[in-house]
N, C-alpha and C. Protein backbone atom coordinates (compact mmCIF):
# COMPACT_ATOMS: atom_id res chain seq x y z
N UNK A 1 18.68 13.60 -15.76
CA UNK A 1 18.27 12.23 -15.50
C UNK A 1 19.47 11.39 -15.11
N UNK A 2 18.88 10.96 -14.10
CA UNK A 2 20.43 9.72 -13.68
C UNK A 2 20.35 8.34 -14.55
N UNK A 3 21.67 7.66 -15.07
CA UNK A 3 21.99 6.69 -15.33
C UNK A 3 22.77 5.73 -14.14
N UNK A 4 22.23 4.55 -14.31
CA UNK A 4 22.36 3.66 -13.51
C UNK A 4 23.12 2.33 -14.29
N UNK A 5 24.03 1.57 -13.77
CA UNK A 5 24.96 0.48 -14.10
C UNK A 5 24.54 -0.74 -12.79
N UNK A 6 24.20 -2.16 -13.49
CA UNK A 6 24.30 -3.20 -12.53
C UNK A 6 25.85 -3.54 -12.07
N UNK A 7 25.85 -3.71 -10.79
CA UNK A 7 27.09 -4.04 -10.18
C UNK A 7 27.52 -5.75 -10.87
N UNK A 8 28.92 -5.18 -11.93
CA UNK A 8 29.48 -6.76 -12.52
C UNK A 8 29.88 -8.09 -11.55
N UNK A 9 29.86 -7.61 -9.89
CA UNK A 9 30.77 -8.84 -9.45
C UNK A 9 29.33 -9.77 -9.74
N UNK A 10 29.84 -11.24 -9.45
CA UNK A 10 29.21 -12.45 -10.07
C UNK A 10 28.42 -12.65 -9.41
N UNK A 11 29.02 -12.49 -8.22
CA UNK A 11 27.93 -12.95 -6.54
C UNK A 11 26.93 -11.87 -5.99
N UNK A 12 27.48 -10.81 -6.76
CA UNK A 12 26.24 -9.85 -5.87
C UNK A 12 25.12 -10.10 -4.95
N UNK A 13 24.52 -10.30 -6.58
CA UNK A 13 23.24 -11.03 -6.14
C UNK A 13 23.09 -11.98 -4.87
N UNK A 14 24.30 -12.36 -4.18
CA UNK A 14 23.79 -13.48 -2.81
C UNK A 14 24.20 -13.32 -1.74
N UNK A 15 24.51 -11.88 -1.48
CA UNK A 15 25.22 -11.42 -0.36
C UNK A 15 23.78 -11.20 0.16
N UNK A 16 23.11 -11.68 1.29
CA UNK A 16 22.22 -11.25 2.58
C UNK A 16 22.04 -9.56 3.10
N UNK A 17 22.22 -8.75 2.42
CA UNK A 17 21.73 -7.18 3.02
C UNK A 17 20.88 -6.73 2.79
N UNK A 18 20.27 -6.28 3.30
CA UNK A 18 18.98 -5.27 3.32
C UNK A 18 18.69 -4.68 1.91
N UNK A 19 19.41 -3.56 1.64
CA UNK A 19 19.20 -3.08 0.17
C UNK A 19 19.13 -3.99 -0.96
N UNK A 20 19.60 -5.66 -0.70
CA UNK A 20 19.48 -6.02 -1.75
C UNK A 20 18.13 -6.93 -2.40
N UNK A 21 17.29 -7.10 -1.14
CA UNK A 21 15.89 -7.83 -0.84
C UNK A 21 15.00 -6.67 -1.61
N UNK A 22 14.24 -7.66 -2.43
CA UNK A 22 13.62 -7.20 -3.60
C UNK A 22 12.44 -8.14 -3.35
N UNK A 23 11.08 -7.54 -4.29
CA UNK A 23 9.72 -8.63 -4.17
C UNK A 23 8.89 -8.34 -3.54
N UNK A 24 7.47 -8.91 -3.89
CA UNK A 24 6.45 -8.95 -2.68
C UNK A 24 6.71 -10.37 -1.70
N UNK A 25 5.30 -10.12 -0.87
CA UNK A 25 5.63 -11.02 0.27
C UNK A 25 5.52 -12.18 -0.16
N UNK A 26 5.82 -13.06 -0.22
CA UNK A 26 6.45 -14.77 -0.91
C UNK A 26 7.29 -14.80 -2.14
N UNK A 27 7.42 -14.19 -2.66
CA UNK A 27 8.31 -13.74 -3.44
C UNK A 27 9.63 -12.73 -3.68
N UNK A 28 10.24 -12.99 -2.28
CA UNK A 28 11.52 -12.22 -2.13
C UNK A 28 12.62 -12.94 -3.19
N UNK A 29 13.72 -11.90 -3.23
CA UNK A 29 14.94 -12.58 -4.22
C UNK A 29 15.71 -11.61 -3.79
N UNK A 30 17.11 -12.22 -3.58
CA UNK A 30 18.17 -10.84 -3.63
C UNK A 30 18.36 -10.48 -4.61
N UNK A 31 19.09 -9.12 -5.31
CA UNK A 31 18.93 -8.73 -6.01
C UNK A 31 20.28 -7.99 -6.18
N UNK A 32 21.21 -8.01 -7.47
CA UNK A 32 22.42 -7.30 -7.90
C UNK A 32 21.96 -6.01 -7.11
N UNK A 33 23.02 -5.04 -6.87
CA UNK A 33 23.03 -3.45 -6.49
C UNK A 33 22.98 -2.88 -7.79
N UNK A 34 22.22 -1.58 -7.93
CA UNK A 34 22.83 -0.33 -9.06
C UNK A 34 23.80 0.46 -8.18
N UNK A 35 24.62 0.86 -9.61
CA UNK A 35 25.48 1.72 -9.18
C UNK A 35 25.26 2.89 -9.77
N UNK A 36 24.54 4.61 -9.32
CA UNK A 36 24.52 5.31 -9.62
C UNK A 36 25.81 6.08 -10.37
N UNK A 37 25.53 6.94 -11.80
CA UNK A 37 26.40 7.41 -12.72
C UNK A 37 26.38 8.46 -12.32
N UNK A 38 26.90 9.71 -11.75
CA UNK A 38 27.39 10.83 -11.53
C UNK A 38 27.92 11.69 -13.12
N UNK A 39 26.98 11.73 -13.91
CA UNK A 39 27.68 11.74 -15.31
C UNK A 39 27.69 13.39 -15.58
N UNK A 40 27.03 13.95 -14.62
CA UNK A 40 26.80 15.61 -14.47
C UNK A 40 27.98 16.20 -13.60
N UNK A 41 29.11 15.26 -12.79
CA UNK A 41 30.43 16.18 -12.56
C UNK A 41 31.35 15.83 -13.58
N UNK A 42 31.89 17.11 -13.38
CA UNK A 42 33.49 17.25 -14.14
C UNK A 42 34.27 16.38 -13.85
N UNK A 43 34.32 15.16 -12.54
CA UNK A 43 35.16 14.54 -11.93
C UNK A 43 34.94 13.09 -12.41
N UNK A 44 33.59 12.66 -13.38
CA UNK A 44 32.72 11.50 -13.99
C UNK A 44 33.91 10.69 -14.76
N UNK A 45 34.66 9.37 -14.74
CA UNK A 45 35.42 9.08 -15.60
C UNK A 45 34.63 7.82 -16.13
N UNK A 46 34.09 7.52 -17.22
CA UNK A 46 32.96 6.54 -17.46
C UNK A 46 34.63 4.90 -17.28
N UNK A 47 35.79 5.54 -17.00
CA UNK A 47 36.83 4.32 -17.55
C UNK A 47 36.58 3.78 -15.87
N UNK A 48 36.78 4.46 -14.72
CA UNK A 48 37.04 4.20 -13.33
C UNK A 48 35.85 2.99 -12.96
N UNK A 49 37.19 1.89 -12.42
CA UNK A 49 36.44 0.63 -12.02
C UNK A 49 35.06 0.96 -10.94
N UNK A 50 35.13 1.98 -10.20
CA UNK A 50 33.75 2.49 -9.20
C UNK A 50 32.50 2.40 -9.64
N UNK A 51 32.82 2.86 -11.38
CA UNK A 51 31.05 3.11 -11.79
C UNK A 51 30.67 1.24 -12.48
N UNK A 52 31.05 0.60 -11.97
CA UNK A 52 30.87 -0.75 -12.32
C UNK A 52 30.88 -1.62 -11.08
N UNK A 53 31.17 -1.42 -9.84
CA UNK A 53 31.24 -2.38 -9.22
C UNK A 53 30.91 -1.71 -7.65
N UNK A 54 29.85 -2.43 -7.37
CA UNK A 54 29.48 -1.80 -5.98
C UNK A 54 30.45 -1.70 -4.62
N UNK A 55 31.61 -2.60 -4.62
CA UNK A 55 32.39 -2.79 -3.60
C UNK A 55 33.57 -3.23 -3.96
N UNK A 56 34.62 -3.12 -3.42
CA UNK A 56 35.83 -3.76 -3.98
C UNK A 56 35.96 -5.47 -3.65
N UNK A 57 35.17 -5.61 -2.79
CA UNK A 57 34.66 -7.04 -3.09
C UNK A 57 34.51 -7.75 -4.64
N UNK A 58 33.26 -7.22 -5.15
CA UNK A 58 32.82 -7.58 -6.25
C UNK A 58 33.61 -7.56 -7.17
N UNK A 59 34.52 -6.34 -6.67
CA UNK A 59 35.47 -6.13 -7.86
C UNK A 59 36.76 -7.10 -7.81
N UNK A 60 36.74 -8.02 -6.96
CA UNK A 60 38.35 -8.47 -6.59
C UNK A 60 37.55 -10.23 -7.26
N UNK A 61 36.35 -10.31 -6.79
CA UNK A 61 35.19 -11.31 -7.51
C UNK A 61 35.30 -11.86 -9.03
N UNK A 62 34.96 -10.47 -9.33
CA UNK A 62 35.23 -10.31 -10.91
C UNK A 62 36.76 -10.51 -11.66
N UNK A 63 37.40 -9.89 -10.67
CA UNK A 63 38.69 -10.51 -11.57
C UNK A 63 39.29 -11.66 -11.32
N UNK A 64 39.03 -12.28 -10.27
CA UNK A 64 39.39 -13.83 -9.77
C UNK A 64 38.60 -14.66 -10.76
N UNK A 65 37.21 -14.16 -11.45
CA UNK A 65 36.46 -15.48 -12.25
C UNK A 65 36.91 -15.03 -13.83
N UNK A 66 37.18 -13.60 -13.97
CA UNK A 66 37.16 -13.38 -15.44
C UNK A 66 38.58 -12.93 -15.78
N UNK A 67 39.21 -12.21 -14.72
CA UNK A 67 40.57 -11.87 -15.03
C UNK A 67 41.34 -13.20 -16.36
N UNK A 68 41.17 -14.05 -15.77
CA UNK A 68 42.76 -14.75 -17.57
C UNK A 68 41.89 -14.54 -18.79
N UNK A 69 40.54 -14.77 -18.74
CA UNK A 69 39.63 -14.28 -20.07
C UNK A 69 40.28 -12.77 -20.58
N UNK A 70 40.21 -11.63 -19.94
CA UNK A 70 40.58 -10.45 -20.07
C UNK A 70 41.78 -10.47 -20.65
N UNK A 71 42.48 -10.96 -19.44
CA UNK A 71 44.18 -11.01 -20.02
C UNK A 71 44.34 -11.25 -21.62
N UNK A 72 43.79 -12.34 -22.08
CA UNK A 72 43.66 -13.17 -23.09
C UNK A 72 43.83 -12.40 -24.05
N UNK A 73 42.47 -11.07 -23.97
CA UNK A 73 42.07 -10.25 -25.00
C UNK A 73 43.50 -9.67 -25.87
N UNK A 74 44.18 -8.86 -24.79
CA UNK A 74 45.34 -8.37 -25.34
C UNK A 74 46.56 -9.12 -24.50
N UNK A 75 47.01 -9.70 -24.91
CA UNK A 75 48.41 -10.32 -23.74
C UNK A 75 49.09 -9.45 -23.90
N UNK A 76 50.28 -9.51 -22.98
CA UNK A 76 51.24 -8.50 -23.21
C UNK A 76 52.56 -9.37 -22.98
N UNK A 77 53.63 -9.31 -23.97
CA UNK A 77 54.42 -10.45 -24.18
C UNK A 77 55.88 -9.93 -23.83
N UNK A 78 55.84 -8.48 -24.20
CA UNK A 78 57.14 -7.93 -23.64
C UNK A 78 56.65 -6.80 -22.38
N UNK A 79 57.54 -6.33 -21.80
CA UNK A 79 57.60 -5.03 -20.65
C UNK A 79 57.40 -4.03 -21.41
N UNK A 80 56.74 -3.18 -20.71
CA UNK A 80 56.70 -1.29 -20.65
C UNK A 80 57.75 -0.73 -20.36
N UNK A 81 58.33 0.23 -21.18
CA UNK A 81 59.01 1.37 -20.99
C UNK A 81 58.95 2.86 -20.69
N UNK A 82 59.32 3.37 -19.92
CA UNK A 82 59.40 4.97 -19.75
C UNK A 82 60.72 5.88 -19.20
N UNK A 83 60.90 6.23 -20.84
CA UNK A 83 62.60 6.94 -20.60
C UNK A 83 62.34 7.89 -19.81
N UNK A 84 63.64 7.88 -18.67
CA UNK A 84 64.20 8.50 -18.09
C UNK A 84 65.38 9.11 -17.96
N UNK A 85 65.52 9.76 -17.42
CA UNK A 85 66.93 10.94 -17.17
C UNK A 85 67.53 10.31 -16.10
N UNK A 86 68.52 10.35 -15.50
CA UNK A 86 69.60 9.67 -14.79
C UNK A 86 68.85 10.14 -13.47
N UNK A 87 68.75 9.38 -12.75
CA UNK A 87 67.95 9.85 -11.25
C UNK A 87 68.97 10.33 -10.41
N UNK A 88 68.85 11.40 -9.29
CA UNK A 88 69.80 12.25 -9.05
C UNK A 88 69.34 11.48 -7.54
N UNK A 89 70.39 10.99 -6.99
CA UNK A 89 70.41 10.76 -5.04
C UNK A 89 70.85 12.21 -4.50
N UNK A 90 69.67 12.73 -3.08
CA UNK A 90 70.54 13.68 -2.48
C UNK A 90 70.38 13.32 -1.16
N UNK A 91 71.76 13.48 -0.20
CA UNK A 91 71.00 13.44 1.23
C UNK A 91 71.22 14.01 1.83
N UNK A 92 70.23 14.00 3.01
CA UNK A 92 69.63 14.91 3.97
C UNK A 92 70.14 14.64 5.39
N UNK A 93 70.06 15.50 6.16
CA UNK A 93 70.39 15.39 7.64
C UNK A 93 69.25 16.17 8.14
N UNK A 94 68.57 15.67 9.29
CA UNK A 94 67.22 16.19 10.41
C UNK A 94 68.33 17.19 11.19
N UNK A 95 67.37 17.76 12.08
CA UNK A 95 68.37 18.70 13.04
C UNK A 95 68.55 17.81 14.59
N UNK A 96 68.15 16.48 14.24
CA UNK A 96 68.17 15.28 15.44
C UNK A 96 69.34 14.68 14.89
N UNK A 97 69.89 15.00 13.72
CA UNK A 97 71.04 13.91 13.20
C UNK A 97 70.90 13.02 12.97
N UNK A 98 69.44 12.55 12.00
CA UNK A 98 69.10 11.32 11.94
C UNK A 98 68.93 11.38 9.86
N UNK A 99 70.11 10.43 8.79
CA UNK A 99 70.25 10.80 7.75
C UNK A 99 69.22 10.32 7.19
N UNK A 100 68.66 10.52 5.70
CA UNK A 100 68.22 10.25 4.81
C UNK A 100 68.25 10.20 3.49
N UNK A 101 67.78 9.61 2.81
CA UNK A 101 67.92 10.05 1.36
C UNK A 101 66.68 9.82 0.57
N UNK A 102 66.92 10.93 -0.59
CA UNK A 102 66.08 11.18 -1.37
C UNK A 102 66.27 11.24 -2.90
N UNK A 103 65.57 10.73 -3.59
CA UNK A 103 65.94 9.89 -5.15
C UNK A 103 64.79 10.74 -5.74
N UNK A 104 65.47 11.73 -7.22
CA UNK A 104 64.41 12.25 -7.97
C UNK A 104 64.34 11.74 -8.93
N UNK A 105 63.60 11.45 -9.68
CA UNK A 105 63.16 10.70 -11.04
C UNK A 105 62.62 11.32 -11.80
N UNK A 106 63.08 11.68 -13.09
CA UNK A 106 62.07 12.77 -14.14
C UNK A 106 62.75 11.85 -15.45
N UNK A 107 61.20 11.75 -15.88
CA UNK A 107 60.90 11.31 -17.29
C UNK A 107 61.45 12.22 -18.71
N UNK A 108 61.88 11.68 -19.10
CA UNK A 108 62.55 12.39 -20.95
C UNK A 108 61.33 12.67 -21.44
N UNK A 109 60.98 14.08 -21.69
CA UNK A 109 59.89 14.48 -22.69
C UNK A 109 60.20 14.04 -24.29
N UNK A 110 59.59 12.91 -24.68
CA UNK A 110 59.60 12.72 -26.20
C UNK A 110 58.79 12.40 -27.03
N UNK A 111 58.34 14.25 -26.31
CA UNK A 111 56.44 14.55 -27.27
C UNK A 111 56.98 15.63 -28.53
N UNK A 112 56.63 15.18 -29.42
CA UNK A 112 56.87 16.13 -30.43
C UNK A 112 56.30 17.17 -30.99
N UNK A 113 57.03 18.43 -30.59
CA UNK A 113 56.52 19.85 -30.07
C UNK A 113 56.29 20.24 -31.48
């Protein structure tokens, strides 16, 4: 059985398209989109903004009216960290003689084995 999610942006509901005209005859209304749940692949992440929002419209919608509410929930007052190992520069030469460079970055494992 499929599960279905109403699309969160605010406006949905008043965008003019076809799929979204709902009703009998004198009684049309636009109507929010569903967003079908794919909850039967391995690939299903119930977290991914997709299964909530029909378009990245809606979705850019939604965070323009609710985004500082959200924020609110958890602020974040200092920066993120992720130790690293000294990043190594190496460079390169094409066989046109045209140089480059290239920067590796690897993270300090400090998972406790």
């Amino acid at each position: 059985m499929s599960e279905y999610y109403w699309c969160h942006g605010p406006k949905c509901h008043t965008y003019k398209t076809q799929d979204r005209v709902r009703g009998s005859k004198g009684s049309k209304v636009l109507r929010t989109r569903k967003i079908k749940q794919n909850t039967q692949y391995a690939y299903y992440d119930p977290k991914h903004a997709h299964n909530y929002f029909c378009s990245t419209g809606c979705q850019a919608e939604f965070w323009a009216e609710y985004g500082n509410q959200i924020r609110q929930i958890a602020p974040r007052n200092e920066p993120l960290e992720t130790r690293i190992e000294d990043p190594t520069k190496e460079r390169h030469e094409t066989g046109y003689g045209h140089v480059y460079y290239t920067t590796e970055i690897n993270k300090v494992d400090t998972s406790m084995e």
